[in-house]
Protein backbone atom coordinates (compact mmCIF):
# COMPACT_ATOMS: atom_id res chain seq x y z
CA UNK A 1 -9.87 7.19 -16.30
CA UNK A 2 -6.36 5.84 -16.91
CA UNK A 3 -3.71 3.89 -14.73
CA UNK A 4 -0.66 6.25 -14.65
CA UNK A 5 3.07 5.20 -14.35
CA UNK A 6 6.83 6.03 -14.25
CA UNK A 7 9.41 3.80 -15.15
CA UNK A 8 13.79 4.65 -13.47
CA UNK A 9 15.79 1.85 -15.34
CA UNK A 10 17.75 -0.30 -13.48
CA UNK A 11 21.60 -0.14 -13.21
CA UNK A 12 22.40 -3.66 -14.05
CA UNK A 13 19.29 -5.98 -14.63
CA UNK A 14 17.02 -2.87 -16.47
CA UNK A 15 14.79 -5.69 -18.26
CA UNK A 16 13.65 -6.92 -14.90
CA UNK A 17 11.45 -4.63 -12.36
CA UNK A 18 9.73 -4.21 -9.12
CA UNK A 19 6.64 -2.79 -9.15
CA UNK A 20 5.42 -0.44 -6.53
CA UNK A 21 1.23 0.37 -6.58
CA UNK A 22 -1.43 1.90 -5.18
CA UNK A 23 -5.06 2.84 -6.37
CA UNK A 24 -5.49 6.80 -6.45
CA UNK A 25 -9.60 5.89 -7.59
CA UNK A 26 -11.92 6.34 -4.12
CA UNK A 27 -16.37 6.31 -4.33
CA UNK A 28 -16.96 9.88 -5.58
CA UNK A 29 -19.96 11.48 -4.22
CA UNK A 30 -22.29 9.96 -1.45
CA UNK A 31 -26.34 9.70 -3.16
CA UNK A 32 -27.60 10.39 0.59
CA UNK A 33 -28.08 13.87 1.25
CA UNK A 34 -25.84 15.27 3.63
CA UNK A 35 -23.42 18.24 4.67
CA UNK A 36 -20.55 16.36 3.24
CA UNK A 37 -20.87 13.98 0.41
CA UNK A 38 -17.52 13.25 -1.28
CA UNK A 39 -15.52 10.74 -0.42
CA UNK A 40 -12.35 11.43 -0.41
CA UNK A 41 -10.56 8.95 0.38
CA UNK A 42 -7.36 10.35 2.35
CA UNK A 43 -6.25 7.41 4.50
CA UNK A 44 -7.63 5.14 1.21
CA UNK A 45 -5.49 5.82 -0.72
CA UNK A 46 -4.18 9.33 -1.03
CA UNK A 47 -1.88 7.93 1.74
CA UNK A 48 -0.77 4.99 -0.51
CA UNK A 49 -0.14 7.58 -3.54
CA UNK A 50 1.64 9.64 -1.74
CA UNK A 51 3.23 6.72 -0.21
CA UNK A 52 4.60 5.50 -4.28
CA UNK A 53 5.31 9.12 -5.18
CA UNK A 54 7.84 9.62 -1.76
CA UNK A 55 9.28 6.25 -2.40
CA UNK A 56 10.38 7.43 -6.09
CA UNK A 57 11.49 10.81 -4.90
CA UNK A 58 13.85 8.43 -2.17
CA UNK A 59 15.04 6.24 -5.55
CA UNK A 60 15.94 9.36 -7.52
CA UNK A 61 17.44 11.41 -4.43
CA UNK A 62 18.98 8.41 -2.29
CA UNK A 63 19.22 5.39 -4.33
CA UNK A 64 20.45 6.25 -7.86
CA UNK A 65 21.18 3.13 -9.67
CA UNK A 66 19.05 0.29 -8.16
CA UNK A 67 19.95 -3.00 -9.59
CA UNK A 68 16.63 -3.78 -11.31
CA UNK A 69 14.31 -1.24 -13.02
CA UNK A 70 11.57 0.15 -11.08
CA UNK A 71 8.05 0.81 -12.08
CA UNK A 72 5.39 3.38 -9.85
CA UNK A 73 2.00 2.17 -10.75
CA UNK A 74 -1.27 4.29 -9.90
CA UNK A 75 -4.11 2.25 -11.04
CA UNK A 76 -7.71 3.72 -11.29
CA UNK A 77 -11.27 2.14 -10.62
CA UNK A 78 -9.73 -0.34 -7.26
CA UNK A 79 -13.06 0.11 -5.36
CA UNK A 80 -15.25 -1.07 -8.06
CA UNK A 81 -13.21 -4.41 -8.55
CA UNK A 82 -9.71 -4.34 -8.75
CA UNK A 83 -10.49 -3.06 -12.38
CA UNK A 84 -7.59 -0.88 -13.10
CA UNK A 85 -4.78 -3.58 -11.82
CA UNK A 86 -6.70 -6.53 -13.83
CA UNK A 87 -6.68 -4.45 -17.14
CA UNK A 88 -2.66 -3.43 -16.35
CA UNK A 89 -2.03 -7.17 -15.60
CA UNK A 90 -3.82 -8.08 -18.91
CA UNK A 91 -2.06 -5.41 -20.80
CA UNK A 92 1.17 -4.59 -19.10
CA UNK A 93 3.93 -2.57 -20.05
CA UNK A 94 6.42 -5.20 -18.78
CA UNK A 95 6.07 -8.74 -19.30
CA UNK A 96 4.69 -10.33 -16.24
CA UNK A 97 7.44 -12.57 -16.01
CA UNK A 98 9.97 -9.88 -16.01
CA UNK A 99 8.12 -8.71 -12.98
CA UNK A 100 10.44 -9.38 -9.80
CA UNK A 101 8.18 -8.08 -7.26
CA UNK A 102 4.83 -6.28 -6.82
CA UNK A 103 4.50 -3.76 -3.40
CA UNK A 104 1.28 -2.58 -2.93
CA UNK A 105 0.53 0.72 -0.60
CA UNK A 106 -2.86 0.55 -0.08
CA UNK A 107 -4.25 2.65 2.95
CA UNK A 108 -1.49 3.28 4.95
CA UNK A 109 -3.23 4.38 8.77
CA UNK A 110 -2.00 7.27 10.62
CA UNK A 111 -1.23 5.61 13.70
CA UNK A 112 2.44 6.36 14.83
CA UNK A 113 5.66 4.34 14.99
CA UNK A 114 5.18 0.56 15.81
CA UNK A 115 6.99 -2.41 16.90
CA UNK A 116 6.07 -4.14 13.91
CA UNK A 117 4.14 -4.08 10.50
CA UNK A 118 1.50 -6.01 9.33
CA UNK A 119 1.49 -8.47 6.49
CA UNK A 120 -2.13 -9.03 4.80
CA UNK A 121 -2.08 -12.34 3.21
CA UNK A 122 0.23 -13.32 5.81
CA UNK A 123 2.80 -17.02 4.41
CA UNK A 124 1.79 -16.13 1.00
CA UNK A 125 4.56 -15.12 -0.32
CA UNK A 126 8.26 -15.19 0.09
CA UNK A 127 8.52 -11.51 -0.27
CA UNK A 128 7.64 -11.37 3.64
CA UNK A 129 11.15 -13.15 4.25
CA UNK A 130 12.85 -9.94 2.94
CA UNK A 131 10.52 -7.96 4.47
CA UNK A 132 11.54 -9.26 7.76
CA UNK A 133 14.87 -8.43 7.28
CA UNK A 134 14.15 -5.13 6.61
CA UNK A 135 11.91 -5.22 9.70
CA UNK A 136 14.55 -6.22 11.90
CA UNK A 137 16.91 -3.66 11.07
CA UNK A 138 14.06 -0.87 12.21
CA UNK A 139 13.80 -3.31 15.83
CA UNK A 140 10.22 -4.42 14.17
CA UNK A 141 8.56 -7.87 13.75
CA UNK A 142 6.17 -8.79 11.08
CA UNK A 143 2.59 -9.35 12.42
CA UNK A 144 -0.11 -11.35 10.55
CA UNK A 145 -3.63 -9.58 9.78
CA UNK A 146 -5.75 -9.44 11.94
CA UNK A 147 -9.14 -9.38 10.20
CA UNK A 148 -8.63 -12.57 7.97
CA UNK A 149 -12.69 -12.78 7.70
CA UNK A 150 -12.60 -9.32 5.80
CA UNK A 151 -10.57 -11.19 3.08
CA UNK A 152 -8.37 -8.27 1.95
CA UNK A 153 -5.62 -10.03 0.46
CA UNK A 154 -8.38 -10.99 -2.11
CA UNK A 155 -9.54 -7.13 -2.45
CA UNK A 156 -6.85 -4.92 -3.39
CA UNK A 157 -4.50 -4.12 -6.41
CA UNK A 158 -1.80 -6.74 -5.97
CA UNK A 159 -4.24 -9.80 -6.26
CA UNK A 160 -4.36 -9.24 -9.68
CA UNK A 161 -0.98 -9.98 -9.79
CA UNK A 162 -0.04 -12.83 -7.54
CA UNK A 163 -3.24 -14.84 -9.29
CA UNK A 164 -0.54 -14.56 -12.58
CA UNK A 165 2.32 -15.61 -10.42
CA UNK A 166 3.54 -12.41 -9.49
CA UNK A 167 5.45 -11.97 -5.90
CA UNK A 168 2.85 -9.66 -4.41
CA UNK A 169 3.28 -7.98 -1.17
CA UNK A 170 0.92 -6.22 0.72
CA UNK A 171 1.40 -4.18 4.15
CA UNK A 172 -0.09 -2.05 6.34
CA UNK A 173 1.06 0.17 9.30
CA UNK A 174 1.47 -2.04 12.44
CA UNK A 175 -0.68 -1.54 15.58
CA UNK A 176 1.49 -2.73 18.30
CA UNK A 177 2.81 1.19 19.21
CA UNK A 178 6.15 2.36 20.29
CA UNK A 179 4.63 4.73 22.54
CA UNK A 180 1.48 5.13 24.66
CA UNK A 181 -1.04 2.44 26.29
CA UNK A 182 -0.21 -1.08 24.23
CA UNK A 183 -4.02 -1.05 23.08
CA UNK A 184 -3.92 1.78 21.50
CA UNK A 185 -3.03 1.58 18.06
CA UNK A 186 -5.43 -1.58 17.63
CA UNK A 187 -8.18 1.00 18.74
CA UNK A 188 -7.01 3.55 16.36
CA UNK A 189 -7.36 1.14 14.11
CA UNK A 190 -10.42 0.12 14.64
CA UNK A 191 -11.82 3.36 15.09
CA UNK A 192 -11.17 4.17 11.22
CA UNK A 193 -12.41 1.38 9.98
CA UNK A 194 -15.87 1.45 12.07
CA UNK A 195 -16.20 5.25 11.79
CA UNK A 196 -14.00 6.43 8.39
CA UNK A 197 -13.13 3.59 6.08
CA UNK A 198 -15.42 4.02 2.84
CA UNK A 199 -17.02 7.01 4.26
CA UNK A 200 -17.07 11.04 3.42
CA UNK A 201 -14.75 11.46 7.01
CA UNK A 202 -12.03 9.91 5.50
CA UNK A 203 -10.53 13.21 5.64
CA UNK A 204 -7.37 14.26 6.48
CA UNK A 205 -6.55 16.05 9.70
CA UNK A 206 -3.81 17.73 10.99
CA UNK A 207 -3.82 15.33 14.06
CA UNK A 208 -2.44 13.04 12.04
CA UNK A 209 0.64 10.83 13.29
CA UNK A 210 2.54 10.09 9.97
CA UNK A 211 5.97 8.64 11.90
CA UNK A 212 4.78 5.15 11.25
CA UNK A 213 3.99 5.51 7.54
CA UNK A 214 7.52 7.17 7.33
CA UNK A 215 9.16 4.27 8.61
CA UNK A 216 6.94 1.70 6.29
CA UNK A 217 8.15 3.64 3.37
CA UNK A 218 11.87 3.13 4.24
């Protein structure tokens, strides 16, 4: 299956471009009998699609014009190595080192507005001090990961990048709620990724709290 993109030229620098990605690919179909075996992946990644798709609707509605070009990237085959990213960074359709930026979506939790996102890969790249900026002016702080061990800054789309020099920045919804008990959205959390994360109940549900992911994609 193919990696799919959409190019708006920039205004004045149209040779240079930011890309934003996210892998649309999930596992398919569970071999264990069951009542439900697809996976379908709705916090990983249809949130991170939809995530690229809302932030090109914002460029062509709100932001005609932007300086550089930008590039939406949905890259296939992410959960069986990073295979769709690797063959785009081997065979892209800009240059790599007219690539300003790459900002990758990738499972974006329904948790609720925070106090702060987090950065996975957290000092590796100087993306985060624009990031911060951008933080500040929502009241939010940047907050490192918090599952270093699980080594995803090595596991998802932008890696492919930053190993060819690429600024690559990856985020994910912060934790640290604006509302409700303060250990909350660290057990939300952690409730997906012990009970949902690669698993047919990654479904989505009207229960869903999207204010967070709204404020991420601004």
């Amino acid at each position: 299956s193919p990696n799919l993109a959409g190019v708006m030229p920039g205004k004045d620098r149209p040779d240079e471009y930011v890309i934003y990605i996210a892998h649309w690919d999930h596992l398919g179909v569970a071999e264990e009998e069951g009542d439900d075996r697809i996976y379908n992946g709705a916090v990983d990644n249809a949130t991170g699609v939809a995530g690229i798709l809302t932030i090109a609707r914002g460029f062509r509605d709100l932001l005609p014009g932007a300086s550089r070009s930008v590039l939406f990237l949905a890259v296939t085959a992410e959960e069986s190595g990073l295979i769709g990213s690797e063959y785009y960074a081997e065979h892209p359709l800009v240059p790599l080192e007219k690539t300003a930026a790459v900002i990758n979506l990738d499972a974006l939790v329904p948790l609720g507005r925070a106090k702060d996102i987090e950065v996975i890969g957290f000092g590796a790249s100087e993306l985060e001090d624009l990031l911060a900026v951008a933080a500040k002016s929502q009241k939010r702080t940047l907050t490192p990961d918090r599952r270093t061990e699980a080594g995803y800054f090595y596991r998802s789309d932008h890696f492919n990048f930053a190993k060819a020099g690429v600024p690559a920045l990856y985020v994910k919804s912060g934790t640290t709620l604006r509302e409700g008990p303060p250990e909350a959205g660290l057990a939300s959390y952690d409730e997906y990724y012990a009970k949902r994360y690669h698993k047919p109940d990654d479904e989505y549900s009207e229960t869903w709290d999207v204010g967070g992911s709204v404020e991420d994609l601004r």
